[in-house]
PDB file of N, CA and C in Angstrom:
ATOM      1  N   UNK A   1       5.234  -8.167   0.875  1.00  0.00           N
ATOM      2  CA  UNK A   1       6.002  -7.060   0.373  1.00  0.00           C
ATOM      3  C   UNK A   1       6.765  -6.443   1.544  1.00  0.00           C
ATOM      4  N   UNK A   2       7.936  -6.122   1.343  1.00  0.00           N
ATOM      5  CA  UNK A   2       8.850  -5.891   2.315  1.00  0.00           C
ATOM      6  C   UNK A   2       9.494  -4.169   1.851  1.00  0.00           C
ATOM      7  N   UNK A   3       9.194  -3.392   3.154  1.00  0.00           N
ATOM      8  CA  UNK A   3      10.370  -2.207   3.054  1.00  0.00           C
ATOM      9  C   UNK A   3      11.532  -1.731   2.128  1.00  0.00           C
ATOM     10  N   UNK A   4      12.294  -2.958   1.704  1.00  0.00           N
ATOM     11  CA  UNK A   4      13.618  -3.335   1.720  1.00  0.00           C
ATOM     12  C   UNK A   4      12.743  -3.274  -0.481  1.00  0.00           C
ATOM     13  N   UNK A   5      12.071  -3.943  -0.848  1.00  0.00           N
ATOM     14  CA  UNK A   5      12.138  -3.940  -2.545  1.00  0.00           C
ATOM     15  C   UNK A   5      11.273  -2.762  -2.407  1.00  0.00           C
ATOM     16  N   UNK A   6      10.440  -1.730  -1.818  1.00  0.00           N
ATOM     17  CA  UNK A   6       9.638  -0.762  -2.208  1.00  0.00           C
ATOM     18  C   UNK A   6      10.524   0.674  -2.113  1.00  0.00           C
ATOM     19  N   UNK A   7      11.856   0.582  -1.633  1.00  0.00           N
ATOM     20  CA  UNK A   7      12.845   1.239  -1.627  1.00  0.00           C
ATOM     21  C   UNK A   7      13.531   1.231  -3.222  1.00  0.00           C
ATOM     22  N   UNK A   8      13.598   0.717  -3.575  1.00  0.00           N
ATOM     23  CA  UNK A   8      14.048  -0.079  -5.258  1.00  0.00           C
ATOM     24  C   UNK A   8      13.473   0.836  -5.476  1.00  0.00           C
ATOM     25  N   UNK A   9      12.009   1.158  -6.203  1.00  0.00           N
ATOM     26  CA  UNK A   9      11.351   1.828  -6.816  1.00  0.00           C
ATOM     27  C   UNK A   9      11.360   3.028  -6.854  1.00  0.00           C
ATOM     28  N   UNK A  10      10.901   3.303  -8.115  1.00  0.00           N
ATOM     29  CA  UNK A  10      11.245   5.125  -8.044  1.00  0.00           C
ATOM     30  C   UNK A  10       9.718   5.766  -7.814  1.00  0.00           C
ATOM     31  N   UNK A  11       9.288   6.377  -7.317  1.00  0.00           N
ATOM     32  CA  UNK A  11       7.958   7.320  -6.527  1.00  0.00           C
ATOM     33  C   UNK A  11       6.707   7.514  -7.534  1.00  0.00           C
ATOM     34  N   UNK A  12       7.283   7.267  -8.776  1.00  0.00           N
ATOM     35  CA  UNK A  12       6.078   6.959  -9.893  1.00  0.00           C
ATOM     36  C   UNK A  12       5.518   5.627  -9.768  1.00  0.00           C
ATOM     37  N   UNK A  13       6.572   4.396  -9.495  1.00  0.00           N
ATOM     38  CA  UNK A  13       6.047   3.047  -9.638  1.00  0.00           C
ATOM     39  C   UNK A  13       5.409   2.997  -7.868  1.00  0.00           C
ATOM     40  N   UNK A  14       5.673   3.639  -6.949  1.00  0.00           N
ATOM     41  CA  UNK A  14       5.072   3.488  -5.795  1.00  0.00           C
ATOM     42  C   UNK A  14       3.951   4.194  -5.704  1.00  0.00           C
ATOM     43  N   UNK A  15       3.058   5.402  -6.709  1.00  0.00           N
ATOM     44  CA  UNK A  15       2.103   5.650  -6.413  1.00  0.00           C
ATOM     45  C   UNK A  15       1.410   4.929  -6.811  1.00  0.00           C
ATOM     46  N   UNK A  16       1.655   4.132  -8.200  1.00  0.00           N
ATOM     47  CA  UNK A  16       1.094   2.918  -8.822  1.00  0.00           C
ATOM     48  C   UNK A  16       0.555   2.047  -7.719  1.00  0.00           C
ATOM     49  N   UNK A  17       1.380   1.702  -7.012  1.00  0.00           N
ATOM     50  CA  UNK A  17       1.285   0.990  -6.260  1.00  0.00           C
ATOM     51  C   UNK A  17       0.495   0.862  -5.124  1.00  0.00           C
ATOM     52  N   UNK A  18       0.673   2.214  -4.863  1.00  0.00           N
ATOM     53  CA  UNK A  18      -0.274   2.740  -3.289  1.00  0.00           C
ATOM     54  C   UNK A  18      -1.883   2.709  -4.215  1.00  0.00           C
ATOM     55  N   UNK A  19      -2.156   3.209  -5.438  1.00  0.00           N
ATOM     56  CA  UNK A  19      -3.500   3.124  -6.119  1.00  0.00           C
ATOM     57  C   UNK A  19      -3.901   1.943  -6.009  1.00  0.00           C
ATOM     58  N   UNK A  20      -3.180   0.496  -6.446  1.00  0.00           N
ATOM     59  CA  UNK A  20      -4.088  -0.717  -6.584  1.00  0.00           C
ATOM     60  C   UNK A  20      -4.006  -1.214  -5.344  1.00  0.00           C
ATOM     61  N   UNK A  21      -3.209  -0.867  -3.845  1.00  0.00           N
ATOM     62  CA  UNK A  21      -3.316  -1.480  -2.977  1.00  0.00           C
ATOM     63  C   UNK A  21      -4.824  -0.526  -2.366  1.00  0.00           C
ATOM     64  N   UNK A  22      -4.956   0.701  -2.621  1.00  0.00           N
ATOM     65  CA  UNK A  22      -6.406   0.996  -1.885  1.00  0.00           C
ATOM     66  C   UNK A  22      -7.546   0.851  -2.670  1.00  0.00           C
ATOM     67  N   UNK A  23      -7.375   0.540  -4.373  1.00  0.00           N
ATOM     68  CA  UNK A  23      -8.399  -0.151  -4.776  1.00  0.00           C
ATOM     69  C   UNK A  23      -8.898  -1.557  -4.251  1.00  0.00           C
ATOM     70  N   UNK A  24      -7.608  -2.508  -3.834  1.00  0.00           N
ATOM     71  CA  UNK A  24      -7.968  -3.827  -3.411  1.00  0.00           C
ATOM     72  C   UNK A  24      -8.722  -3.801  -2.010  1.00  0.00           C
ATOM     73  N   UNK A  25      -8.225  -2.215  -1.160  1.00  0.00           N
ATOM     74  CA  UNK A  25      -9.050  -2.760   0.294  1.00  0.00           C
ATOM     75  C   UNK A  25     -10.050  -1.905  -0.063  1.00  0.00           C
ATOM     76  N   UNK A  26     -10.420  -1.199  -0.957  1.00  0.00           N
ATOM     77  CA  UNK A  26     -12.086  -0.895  -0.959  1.00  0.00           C
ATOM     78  C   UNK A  26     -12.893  -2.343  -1.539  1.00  0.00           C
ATOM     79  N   UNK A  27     -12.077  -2.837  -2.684  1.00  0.00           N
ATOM     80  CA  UNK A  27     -13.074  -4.072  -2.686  1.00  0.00           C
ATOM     81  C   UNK A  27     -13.318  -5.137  -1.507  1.00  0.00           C
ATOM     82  N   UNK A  28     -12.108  -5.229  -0.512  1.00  0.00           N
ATOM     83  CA  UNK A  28     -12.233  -6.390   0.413  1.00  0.00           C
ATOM     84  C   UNK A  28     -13.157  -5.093   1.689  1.00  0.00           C
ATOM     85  N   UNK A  29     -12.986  -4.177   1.951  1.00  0.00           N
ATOM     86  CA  UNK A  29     -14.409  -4.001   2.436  1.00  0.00           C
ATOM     87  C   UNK A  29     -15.571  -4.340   1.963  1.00  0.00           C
ATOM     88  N   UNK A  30     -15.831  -3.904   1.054  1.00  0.00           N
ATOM     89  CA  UNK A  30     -16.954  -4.348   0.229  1.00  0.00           C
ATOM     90  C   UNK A  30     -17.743  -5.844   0.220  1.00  0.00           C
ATOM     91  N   UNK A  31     -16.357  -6.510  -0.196  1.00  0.00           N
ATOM     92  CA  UNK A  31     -16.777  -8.032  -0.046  1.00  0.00           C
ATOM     93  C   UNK A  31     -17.173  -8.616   1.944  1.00  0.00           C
ATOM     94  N   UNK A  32     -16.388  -7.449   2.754  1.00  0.00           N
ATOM     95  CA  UNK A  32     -16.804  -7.740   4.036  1.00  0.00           C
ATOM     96  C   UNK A  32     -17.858  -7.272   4.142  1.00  0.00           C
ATOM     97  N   UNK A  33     -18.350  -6.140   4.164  1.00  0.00           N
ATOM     98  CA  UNK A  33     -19.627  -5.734   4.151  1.00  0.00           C
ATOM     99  C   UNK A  33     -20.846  -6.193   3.605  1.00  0.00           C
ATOM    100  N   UNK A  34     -20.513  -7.457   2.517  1.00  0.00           N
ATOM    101  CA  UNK A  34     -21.661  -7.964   1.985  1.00  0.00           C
ATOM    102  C   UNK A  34     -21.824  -9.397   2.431  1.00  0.00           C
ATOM    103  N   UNK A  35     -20.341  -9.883   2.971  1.00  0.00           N
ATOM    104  CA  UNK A  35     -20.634 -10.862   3.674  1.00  0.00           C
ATOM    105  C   UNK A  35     -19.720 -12.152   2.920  1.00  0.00           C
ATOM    106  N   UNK A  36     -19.338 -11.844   1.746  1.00  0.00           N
ATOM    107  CA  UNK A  36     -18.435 -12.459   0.918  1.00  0.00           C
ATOM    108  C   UNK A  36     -17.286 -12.937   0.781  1.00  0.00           C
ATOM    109  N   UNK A  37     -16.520 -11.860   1.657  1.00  0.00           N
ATOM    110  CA  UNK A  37     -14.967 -12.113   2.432  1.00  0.00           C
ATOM    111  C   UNK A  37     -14.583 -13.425   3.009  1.00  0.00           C
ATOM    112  N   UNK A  38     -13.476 -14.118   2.276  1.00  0.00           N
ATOM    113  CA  UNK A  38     -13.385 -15.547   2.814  1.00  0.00           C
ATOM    114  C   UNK A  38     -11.744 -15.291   3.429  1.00  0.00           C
ATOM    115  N   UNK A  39     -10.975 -14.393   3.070  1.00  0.00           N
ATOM    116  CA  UNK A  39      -9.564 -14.517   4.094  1.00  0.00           C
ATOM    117  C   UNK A  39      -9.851 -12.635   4.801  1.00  0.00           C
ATOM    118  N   UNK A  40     -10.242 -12.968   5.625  1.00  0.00           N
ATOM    119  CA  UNK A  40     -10.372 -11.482   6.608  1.00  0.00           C
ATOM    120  C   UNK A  40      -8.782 -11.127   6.855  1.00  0.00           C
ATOM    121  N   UNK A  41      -7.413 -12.339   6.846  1.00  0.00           N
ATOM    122  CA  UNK A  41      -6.549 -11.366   7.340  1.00  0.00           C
ATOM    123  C   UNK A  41      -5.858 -10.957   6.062  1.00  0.00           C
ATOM    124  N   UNK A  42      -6.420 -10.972   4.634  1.00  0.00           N
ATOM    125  CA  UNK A  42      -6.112  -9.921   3.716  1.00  0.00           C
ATOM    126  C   UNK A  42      -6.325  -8.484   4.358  1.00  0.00           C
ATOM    127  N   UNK A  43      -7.207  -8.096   4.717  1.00  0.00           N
ATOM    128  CA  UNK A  43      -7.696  -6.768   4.756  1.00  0.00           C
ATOM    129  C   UNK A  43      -6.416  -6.015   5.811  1.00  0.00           C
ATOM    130  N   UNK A  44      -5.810  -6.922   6.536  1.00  0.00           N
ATOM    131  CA  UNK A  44      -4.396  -6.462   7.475  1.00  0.00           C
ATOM    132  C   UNK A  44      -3.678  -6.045   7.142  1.00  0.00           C
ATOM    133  N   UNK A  45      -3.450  -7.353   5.941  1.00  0.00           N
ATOM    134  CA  UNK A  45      -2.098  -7.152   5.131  1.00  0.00           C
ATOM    135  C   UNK A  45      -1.998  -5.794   4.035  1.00  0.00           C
ATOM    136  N   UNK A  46      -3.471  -5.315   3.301  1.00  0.00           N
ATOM    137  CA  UNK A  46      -3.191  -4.465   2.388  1.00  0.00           C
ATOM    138  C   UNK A  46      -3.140  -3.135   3.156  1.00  0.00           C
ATOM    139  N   UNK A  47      -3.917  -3.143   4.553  1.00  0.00           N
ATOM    140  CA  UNK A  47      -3.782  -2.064   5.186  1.00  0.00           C
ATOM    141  C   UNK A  47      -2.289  -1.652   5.325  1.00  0.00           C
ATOM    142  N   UNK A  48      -1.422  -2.537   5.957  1.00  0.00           N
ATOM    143  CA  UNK A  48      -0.202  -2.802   6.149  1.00  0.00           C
ATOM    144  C   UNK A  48       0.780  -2.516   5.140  1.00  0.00           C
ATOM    145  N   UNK A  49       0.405  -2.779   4.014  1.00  0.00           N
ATOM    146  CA  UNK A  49       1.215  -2.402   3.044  1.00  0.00           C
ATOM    147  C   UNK A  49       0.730  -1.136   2.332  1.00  0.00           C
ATOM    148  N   UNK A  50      -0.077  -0.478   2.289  1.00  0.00           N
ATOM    149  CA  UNK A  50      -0.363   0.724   1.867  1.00  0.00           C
ATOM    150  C   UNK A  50       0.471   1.957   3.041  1.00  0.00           C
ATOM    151  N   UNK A  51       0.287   1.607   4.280  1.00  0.00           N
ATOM    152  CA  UNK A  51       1.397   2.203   5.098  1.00  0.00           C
ATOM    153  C   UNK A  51       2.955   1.913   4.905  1.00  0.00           C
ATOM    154  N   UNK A  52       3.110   0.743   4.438  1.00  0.00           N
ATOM    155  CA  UNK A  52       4.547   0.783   4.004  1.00  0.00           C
ATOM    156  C   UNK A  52       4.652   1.498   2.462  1.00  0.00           C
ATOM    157  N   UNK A  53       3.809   1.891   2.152  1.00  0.00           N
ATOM    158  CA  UNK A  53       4.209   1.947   0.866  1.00  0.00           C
ATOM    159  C   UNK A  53       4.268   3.865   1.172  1.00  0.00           C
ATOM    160  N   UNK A  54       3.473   4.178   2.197  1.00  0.00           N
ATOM    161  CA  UNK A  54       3.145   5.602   2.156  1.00  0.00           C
ATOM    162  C   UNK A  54       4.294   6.500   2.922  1.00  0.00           C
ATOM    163  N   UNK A  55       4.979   5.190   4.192  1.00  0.00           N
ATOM    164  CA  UNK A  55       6.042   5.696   4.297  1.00  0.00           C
ATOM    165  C   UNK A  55       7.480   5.612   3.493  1.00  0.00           C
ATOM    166  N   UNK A  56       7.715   4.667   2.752  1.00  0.00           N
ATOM    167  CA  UNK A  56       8.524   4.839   1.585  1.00  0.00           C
ATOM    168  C   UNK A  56       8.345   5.967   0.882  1.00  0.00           C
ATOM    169  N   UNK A  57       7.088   6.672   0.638  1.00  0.00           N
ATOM    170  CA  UNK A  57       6.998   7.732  -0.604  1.00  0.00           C
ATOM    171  C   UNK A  57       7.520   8.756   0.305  1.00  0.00           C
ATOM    172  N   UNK A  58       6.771   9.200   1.607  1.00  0.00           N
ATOM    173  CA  UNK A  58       7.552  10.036   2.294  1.00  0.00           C
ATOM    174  C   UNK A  58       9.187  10.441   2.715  1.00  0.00           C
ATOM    175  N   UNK A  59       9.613   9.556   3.197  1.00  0.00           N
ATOM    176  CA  UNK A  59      11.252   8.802   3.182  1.00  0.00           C
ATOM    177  C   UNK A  59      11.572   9.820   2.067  1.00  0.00           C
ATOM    178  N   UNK A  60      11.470   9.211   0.589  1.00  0.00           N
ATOM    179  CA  UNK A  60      11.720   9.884  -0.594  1.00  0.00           C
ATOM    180  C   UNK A  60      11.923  11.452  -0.884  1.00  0.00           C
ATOM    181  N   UNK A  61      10.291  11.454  -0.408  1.00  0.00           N
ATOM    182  CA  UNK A  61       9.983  13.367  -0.533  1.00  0.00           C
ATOM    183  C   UNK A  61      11.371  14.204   0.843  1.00  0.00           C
ATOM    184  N   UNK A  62      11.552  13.143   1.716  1.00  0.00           N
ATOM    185  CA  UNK A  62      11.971  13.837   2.480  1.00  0.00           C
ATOM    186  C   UNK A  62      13.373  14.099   2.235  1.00  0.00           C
ATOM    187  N   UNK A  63      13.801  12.967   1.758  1.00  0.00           N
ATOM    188  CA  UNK A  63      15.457  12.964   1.064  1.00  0.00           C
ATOM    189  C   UNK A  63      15.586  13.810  -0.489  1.00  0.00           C
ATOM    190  N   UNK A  64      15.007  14.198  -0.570  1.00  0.00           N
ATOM    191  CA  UNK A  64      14.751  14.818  -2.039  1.00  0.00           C
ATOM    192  C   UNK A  64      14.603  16.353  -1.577  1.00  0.00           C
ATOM    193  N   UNK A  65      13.776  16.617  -0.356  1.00  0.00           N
ATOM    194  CA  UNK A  65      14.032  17.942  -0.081  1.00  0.00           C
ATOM    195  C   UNK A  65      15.091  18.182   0.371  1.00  0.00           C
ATOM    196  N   UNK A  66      16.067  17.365   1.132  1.00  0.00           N
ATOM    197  CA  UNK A  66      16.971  17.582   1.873  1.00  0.00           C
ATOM    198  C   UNK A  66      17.839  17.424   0.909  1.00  0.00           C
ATOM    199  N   UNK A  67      17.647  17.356  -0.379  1.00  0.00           N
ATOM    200  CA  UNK A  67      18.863  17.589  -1.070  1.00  0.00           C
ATOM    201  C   UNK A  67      19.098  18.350  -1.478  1.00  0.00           C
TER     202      UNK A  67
END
């Protein structure tokens, strides 16, 4: 997931979004913590994209106040 399509979206479909990406890294902790975890560099990537996704929402709020 790239910067560039989470810009597309309007701030309803990105909280959506930011919800199932920190549901997925509580489960891949989980599955690390129990020992279950078979691709460890998932847990990078959703980290990674929950920050892209959190600075997109910000971006937003910020252009929205400034308007």
């Amino acid at each position: 997931m790239d910067a560039a399509e989470l810009r597309d979206k309007t701030p309803d479909q990105l909280r959506d979004e930011l919800a199932n990406l920190k549901k997925e890294a509580f489960n891949l902790r989980f599955q690390a913590a129990t020992g279950a975890l078979e691709n460890t560099a998932r847990m990078r990537q959703v980290r990674r994209d929950v920050a892209r996704v959190m600075t997109v929402l910000n971006e937003k709020a910020a252009q929205a106040a400034a308007d």
